[in-house]
C-alpha atoms as a PDB file:
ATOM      1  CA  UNK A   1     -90.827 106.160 175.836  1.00  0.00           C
ATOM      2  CA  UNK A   2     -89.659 104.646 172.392  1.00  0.00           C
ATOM      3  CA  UNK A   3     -86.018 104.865 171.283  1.00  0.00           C
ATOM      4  CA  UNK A   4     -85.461 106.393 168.184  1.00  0.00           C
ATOM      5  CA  UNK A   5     -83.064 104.913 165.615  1.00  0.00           C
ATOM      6  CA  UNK A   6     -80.954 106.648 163.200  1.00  0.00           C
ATOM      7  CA  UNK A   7     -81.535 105.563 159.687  1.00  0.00           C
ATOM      8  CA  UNK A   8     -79.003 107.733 157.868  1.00  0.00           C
ATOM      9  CA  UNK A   9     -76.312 106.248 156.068  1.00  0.00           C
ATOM     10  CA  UNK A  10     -73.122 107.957 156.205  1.00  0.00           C
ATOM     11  CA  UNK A  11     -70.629 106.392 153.733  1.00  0.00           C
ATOM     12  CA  UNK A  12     -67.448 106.005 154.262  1.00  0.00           C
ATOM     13  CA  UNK A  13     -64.280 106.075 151.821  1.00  0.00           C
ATOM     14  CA  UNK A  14     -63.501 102.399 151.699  1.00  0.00           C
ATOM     15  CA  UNK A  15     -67.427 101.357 151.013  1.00  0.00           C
ATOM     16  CA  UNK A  16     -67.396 103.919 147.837  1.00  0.00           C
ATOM     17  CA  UNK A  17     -68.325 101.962 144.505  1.00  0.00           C
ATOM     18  CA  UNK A  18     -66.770 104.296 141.659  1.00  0.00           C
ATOM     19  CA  UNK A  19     -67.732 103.988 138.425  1.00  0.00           C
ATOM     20  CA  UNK A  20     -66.044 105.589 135.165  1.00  0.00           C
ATOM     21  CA  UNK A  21     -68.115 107.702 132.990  1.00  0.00           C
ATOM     22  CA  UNK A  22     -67.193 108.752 129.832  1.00  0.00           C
ATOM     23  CA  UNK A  23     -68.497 112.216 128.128  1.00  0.00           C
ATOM     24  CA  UNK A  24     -68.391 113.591 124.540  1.00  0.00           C
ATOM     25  CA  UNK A  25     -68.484 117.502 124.964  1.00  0.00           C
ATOM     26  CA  UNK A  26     -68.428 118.020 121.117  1.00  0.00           C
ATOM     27  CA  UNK A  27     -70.754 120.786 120.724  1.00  0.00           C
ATOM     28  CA  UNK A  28     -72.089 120.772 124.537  1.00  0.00           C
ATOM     29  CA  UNK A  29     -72.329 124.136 125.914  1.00  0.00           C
ATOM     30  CA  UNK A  30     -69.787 124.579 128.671  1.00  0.00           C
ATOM     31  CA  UNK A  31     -71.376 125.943 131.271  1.00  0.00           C
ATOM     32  CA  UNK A  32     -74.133 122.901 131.574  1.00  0.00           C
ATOM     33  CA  UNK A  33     -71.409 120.125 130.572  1.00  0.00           C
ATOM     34  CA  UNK A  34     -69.192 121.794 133.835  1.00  0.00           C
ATOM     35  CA  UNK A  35     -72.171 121.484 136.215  1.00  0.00           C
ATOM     36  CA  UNK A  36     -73.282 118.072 135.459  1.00  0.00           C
ATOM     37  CA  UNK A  37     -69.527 117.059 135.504  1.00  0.00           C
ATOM     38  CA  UNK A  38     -68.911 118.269 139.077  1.00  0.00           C
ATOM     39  CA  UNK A  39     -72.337 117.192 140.308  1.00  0.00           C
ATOM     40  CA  UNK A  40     -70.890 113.502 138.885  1.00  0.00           C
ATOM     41  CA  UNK A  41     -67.455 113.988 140.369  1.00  0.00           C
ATOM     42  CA  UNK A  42     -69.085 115.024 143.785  1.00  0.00           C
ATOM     43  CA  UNK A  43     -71.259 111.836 143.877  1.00  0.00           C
ATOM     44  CA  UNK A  44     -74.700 114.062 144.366  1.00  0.00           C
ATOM     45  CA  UNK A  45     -76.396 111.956 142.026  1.00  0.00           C
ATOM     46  CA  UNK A  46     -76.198 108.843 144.448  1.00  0.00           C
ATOM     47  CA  UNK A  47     -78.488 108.386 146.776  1.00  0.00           C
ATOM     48  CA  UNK A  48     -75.755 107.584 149.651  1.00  0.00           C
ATOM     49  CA  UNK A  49     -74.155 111.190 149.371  1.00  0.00           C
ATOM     50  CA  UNK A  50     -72.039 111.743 152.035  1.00  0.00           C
ATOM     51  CA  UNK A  51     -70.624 115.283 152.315  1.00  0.00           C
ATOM     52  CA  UNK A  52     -67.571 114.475 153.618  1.00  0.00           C
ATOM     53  CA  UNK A  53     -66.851 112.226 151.729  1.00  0.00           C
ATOM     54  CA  UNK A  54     -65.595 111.535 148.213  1.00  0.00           C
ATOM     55  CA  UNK A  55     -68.129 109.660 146.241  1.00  0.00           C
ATOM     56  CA  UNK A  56     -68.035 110.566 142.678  1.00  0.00           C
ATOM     57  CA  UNK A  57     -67.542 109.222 140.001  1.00  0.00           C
ATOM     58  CA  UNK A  58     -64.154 109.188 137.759  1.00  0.00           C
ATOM     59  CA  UNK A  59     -65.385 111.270 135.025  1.00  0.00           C
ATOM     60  CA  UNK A  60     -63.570 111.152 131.339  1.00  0.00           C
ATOM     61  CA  UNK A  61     -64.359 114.178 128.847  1.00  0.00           C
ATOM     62  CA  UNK A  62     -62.907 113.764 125.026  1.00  0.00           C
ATOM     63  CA  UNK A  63     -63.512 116.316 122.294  1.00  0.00           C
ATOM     64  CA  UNK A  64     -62.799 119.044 124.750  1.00  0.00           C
ATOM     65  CA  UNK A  65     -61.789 121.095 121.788  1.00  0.00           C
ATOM     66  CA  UNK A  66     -65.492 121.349 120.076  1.00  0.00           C
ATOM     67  CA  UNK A  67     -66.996 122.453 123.224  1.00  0.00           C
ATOM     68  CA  UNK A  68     -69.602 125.282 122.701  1.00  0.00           C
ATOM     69  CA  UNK A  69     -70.077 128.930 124.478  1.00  0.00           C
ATOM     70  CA  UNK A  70     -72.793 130.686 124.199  1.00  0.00           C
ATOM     71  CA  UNK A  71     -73.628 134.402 123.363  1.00  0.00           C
ATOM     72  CA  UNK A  72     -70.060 136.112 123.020  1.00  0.00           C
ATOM     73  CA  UNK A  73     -68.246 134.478 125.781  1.00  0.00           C
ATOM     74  CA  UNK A  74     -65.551 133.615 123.660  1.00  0.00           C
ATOM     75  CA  UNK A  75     -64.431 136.878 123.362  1.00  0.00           C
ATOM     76  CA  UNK A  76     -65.582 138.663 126.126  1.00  0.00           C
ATOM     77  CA  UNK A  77     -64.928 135.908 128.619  1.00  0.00           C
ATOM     78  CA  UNK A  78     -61.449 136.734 129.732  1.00  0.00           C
ATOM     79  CA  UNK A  79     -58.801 134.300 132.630  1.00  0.00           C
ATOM     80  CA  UNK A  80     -56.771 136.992 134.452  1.00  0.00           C
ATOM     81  CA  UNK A  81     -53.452 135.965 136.328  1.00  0.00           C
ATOM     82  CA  UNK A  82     -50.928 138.218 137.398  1.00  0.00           C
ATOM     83  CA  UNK A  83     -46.765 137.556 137.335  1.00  0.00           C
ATOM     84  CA  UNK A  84     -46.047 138.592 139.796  1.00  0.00           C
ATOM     85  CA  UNK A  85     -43.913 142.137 138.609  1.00  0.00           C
ATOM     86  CA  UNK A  86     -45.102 145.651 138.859  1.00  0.00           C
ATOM     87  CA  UNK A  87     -48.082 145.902 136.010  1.00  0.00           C
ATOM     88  CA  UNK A  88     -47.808 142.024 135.270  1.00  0.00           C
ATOM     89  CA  UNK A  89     -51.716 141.745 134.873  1.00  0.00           C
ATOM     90  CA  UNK A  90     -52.337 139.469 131.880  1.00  0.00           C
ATOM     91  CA  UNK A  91     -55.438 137.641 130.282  1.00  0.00           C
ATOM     92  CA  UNK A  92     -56.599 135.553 127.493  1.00  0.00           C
ATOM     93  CA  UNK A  93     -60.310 134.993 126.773  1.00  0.00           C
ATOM     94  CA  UNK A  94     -62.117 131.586 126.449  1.00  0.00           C
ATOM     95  CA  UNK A  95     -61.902 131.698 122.749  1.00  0.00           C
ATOM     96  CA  UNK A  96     -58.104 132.135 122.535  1.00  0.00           C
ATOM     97  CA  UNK A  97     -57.595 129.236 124.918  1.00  0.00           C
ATOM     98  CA  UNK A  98     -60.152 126.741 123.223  1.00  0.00           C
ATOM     99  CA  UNK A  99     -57.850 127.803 119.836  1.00  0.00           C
ATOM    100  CA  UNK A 100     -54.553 127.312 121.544  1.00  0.00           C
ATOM    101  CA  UNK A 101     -52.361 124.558 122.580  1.00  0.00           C
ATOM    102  CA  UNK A 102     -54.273 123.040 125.415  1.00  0.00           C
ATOM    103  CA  UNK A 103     -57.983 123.322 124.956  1.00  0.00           C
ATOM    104  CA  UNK A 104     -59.244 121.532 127.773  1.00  0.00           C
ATOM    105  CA  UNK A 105     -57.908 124.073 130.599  1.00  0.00           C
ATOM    106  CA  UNK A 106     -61.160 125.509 129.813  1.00  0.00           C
ATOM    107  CA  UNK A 107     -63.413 122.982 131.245  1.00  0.00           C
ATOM    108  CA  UNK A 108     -61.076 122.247 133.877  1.00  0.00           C
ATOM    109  CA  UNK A 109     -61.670 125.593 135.273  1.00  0.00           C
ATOM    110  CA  UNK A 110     -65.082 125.585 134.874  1.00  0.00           C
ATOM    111  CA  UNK A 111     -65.511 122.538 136.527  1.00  0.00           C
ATOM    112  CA  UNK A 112     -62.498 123.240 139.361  1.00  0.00           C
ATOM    113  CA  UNK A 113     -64.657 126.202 140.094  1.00  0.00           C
ATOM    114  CA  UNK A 114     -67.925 124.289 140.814  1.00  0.00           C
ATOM    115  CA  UNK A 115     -66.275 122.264 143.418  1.00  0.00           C
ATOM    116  CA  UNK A 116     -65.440 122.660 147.283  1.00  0.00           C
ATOM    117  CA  UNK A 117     -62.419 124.773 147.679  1.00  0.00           C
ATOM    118  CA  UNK A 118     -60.255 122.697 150.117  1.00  0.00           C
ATOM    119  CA  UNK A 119     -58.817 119.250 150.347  1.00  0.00           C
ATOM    120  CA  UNK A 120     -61.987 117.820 149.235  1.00  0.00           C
ATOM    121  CA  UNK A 121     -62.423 119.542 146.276  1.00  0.00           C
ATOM    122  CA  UNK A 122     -58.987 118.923 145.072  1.00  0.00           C
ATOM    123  CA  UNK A 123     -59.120 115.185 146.059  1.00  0.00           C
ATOM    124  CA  UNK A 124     -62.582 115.359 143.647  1.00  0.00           C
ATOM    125  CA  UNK A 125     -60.576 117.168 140.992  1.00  0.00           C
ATOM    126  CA  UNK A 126     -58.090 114.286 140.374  1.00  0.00           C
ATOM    127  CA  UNK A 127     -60.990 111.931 139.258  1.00  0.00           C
ATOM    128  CA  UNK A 128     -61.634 114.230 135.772  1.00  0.00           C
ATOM    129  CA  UNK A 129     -59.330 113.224 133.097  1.00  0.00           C
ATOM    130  CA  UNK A 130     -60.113 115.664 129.816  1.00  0.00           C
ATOM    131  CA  UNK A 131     -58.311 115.209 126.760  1.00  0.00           C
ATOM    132  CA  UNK A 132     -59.028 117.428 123.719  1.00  0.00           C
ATOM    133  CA  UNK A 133     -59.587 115.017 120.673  1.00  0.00           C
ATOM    134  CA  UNK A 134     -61.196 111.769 120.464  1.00  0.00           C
ATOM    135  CA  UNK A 135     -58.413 109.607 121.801  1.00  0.00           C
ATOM    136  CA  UNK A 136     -58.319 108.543 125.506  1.00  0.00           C
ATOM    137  CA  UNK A 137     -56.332 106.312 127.722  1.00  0.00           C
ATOM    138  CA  UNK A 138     -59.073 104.574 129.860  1.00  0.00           C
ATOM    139  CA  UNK A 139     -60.388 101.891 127.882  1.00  0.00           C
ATOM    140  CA  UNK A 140     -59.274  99.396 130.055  1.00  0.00           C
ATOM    141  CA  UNK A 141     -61.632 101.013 132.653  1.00  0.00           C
ATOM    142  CA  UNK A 142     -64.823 100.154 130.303  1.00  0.00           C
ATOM    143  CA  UNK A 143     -66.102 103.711 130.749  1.00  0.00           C
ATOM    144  CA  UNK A 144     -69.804 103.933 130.426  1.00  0.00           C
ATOM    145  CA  UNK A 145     -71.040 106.309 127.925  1.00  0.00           C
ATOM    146  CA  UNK A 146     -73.104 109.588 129.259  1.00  0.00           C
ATOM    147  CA  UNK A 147     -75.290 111.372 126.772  1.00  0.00           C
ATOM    148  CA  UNK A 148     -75.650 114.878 127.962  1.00  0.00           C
ATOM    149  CA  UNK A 149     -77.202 116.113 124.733  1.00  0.00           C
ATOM    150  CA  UNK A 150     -79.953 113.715 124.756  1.00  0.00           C
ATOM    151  CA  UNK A 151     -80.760 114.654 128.441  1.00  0.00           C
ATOM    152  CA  UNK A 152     -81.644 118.487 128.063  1.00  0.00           C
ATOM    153  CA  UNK A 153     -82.803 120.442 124.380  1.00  0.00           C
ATOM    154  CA  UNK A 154     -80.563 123.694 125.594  1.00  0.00           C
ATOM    155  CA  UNK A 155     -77.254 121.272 126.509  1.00  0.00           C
ATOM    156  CA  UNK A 156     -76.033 121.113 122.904  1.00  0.00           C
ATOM    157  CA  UNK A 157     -75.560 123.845 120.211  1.00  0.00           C
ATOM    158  CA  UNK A 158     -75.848 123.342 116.745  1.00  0.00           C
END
């Protein structure tokens, strides 16, 4: 009989090499800039994914403000959340909130929503930082530049 040995690496926490990654959304379509940001922040583009573990990345998002829907989701499109009282149903649509005072709630939810709901997901969360203009925080991190654009024709919108 031969012994089999297990070859699968199962990472943990302390041996996780995180990188910063920096992202323009200005004129990105949403709905591909959310998935490639929560496949980033869930570490599936490593090749030592581990499940239960967080190995993303720490993912930085400027221009939130230019970022581009497609068809007539900006109208149509509509975040419900109750208050609570007797008929207290209310809603704005994507459009409204990417006009208001803080544009980048919208990719936050698109990207919260892509991720495991549980203590994973919101310990993956904390690693996006999105900021509407141009101006960040993080340059002492030396972010690396990611070009979605250039990586797919349909990701960007004229």
């Amino acid at each position: 009989m031969t012994s089999l040995t297990n070859t699968t690496k199962s990472a943990k926490g302390a041996e996780v090499n995180k990188k910063w990654v920096l992202i323009d959304a200005k004129g990105l379509v949403l709905g591909r800039l959310a998935s490639l940001v929560a496949l980033r922040l869930r570490g599936k583009h490593r090749p030592g994914f581990t499940p239960h573990v967080d190995t993303g990345d720490n993912v930085i998002v400027i221009n939130a403000a230019e970022v581009a829907l497609t068809g007539k989701k900006g109208k149509n499109d509509i975040f419900y959340w109750h208050t609570g009282y007797p008929g207290g149903i209310k809603g704005r649509s994507k459009g409204e909130i990417l006009r208001g005072a803080h544009p980048e709630r919208v990719i936050e939810k698109a990207v919260q929503r892509m991720l495991p709901h549980g203590p994973l997901g919101r310990q993956v969360f904390g690693n996006l930082r999105v900021y509407p203009g141009a101006a960040h925080p993080h340059e002492a991190q030396q972010p690396e530049v990611l070009d979605i654009a250039s990586l797919n024709r349909k990701n960007k919108r004229a």
